[in-house]
N, C-alpha and C. Protein backbone atom coordinates (compact mmCIF):
# COMPACT_ATOMS: atom_id res chain seq x y z
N UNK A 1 0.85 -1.18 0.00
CA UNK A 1 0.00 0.00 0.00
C UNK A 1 0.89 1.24 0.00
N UNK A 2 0.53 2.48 -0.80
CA UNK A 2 1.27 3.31 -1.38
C UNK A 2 0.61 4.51 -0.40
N UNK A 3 1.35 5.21 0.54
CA UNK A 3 0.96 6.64 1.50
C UNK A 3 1.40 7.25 0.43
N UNK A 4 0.09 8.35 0.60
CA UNK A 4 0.44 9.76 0.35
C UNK A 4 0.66 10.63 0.85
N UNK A 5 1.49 12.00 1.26
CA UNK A 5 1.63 12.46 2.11
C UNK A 5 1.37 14.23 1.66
N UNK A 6 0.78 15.03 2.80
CA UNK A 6 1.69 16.51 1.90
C UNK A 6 1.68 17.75 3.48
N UNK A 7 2.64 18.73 2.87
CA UNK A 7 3.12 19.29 3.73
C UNK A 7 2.29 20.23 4.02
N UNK A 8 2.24 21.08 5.34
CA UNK A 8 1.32 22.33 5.96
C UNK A 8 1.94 22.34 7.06
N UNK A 9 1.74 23.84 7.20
CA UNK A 9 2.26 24.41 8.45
C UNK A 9 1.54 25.07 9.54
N UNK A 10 1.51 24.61 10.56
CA UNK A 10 0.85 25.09 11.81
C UNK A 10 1.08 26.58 12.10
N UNK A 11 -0.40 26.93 12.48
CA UNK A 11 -0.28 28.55 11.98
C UNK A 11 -0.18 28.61 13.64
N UNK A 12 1.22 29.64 14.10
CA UNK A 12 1.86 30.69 15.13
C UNK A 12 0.46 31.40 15.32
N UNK A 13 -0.10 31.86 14.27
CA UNK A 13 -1.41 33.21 14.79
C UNK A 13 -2.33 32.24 15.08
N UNK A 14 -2.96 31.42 14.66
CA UNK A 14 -4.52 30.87 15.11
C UNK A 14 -3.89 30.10 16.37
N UNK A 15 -2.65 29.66 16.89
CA UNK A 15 -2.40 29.24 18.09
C UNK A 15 -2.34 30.13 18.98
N UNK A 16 -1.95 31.33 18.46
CA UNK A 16 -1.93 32.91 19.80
C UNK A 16 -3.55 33.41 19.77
N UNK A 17 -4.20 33.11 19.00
CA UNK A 17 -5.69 33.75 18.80
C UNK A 17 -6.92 32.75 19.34
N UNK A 18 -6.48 31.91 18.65
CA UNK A 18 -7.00 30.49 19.12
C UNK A 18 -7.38 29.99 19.77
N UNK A 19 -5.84 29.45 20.21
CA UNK A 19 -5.96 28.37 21.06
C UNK A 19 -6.05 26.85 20.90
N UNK A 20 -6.93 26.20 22.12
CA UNK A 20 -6.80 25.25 22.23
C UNK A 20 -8.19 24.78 21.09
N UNK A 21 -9.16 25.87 20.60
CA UNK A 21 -10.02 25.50 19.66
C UNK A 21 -8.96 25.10 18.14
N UNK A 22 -8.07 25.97 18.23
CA UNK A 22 -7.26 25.25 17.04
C UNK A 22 -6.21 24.54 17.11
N UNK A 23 -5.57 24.20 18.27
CA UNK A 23 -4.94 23.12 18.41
C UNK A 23 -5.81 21.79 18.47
N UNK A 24 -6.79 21.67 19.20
CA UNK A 24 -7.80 20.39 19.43
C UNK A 24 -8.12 20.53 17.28
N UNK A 25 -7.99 21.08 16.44
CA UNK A 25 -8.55 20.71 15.01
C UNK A 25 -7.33 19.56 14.48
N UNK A 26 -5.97 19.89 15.24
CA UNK A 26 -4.99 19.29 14.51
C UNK A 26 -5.16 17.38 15.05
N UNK A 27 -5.51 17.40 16.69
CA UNK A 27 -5.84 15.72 16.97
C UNK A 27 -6.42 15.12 16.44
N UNK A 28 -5.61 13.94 16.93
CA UNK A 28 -5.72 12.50 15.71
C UNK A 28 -5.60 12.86 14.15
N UNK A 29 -4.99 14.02 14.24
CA UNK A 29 -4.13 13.32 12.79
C UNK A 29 -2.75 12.79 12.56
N UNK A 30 -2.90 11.76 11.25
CA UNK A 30 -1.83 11.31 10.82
C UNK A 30 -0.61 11.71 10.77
N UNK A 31 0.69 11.86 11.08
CA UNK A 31 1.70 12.60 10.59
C UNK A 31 2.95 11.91 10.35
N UNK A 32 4.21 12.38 9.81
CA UNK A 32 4.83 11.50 9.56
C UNK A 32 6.00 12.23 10.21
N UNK A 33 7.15 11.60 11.40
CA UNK A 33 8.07 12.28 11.76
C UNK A 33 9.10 11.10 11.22
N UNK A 34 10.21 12.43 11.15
CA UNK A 34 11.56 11.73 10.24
C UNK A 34 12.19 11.40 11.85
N UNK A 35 13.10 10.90 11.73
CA UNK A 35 14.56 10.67 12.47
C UNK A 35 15.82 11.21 12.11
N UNK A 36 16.71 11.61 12.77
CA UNK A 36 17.66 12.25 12.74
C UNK A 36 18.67 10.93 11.52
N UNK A 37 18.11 9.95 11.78
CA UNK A 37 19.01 8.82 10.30
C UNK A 37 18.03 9.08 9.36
N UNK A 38 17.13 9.39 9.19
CA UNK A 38 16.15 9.56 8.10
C UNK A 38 15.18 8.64 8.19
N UNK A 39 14.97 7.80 9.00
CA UNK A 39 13.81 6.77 9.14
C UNK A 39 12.81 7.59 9.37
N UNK A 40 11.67 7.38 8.41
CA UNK A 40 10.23 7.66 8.89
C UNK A 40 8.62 7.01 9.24
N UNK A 41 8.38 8.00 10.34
CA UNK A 41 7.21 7.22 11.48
C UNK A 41 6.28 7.92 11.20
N UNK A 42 5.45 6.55 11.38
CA UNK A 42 3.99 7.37 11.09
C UNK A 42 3.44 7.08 12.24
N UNK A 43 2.91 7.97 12.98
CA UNK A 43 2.23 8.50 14.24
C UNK A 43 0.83 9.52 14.37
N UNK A 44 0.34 8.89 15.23
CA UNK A 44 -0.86 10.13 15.40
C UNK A 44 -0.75 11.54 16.22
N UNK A 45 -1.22 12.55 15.85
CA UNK A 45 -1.04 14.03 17.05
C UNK A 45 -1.90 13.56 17.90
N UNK A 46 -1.78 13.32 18.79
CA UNK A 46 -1.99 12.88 20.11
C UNK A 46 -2.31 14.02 21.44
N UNK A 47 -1.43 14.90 21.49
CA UNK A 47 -0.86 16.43 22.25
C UNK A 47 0.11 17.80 21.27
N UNK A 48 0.24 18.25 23.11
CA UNK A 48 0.77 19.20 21.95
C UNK A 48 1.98 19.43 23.21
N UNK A 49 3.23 19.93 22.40
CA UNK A 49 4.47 20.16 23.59
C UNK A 49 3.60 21.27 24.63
N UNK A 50 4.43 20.98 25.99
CA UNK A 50 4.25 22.53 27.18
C UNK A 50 4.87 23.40 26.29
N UNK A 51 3.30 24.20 26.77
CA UNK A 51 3.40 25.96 26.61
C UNK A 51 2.37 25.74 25.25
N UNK A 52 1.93 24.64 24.43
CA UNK A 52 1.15 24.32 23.68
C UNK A 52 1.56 25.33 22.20
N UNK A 53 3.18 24.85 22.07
CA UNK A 53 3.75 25.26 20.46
C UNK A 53 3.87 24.52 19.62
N UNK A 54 3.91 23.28 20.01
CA UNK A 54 4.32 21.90 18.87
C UNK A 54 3.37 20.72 19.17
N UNK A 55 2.84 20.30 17.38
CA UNK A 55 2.42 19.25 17.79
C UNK A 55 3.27 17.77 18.35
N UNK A 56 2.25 17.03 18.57
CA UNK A 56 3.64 15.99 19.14
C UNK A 56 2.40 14.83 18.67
N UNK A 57 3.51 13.83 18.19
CA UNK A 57 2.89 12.52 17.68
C UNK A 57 3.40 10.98 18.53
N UNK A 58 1.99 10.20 18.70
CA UNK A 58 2.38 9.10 19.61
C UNK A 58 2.51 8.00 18.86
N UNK A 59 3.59 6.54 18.97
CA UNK A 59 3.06 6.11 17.90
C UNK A 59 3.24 4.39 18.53
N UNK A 60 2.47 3.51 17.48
CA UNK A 60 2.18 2.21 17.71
C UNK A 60 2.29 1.96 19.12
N UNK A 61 4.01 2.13 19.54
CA UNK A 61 4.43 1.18 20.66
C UNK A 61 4.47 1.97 21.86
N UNK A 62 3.51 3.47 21.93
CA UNK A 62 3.76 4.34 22.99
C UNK A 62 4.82 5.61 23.52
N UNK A 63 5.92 5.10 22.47
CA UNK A 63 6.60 6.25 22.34
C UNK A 63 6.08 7.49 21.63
N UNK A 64 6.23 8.82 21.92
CA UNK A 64 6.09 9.95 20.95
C UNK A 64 7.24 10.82 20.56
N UNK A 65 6.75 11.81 20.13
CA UNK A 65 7.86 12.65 19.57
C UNK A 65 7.29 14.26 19.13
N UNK A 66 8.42 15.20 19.15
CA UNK A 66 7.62 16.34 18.95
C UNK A 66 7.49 16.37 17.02
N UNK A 67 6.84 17.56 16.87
CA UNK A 67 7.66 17.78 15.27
C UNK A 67 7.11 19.23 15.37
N UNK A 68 7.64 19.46 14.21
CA UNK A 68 7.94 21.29 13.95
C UNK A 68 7.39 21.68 13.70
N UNK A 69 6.52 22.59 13.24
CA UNK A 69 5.70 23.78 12.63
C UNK A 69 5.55 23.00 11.12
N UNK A 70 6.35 22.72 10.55
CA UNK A 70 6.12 22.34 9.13
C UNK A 70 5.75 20.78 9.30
N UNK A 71 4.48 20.28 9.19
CA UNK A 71 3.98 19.36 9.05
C UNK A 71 3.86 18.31 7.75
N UNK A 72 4.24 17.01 8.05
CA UNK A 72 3.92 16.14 6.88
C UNK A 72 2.53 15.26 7.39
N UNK A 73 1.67 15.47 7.04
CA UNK A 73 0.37 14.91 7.30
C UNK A 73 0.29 14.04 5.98
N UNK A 74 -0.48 12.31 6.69
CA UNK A 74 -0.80 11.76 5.39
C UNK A 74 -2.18 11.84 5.18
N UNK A 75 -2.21 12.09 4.01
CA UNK A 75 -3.27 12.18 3.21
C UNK A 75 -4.42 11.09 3.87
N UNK A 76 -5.73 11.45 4.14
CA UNK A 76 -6.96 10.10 4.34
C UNK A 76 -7.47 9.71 3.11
């Protein structure tokens, strides 16, 4: 089975204006975080880092991870 993926970026203003109404739009989605070797995970947004700037993705085995402003979301 062939993922598709594509990039977007978490908007700084609707998180200062926002909030948690637009952080709660980004949960349970798909995303894909790289590794510093280049391996990539596919994980769900789950939370969001303290101070509520980054999403953060949990994945299969319970581990998570943060990721950046520039998002790889897979496609549904």
């Amino acid at each position: 089975m062939t993922i598709t993926t594509r990039r977007t970026t978490v908007s700084q203003r609707k998180i200062a204006f926002m909030g948690d109404d637009y952080r709660n739009t980004w949960l349970g989605t798909q995303a894909v975080f790289t590794t510093w070797e280049g391996e990539r995970l596919i994980g769900t947004i789950t939370h969001w880092s303290d101070y509520g700037s980054y999403p953060c993705v949990t994945f299969a085995d319970g581990t998570w991870a943060r990721l950046d402003l520039d998002v790889e979301v897979v496609n549904a």
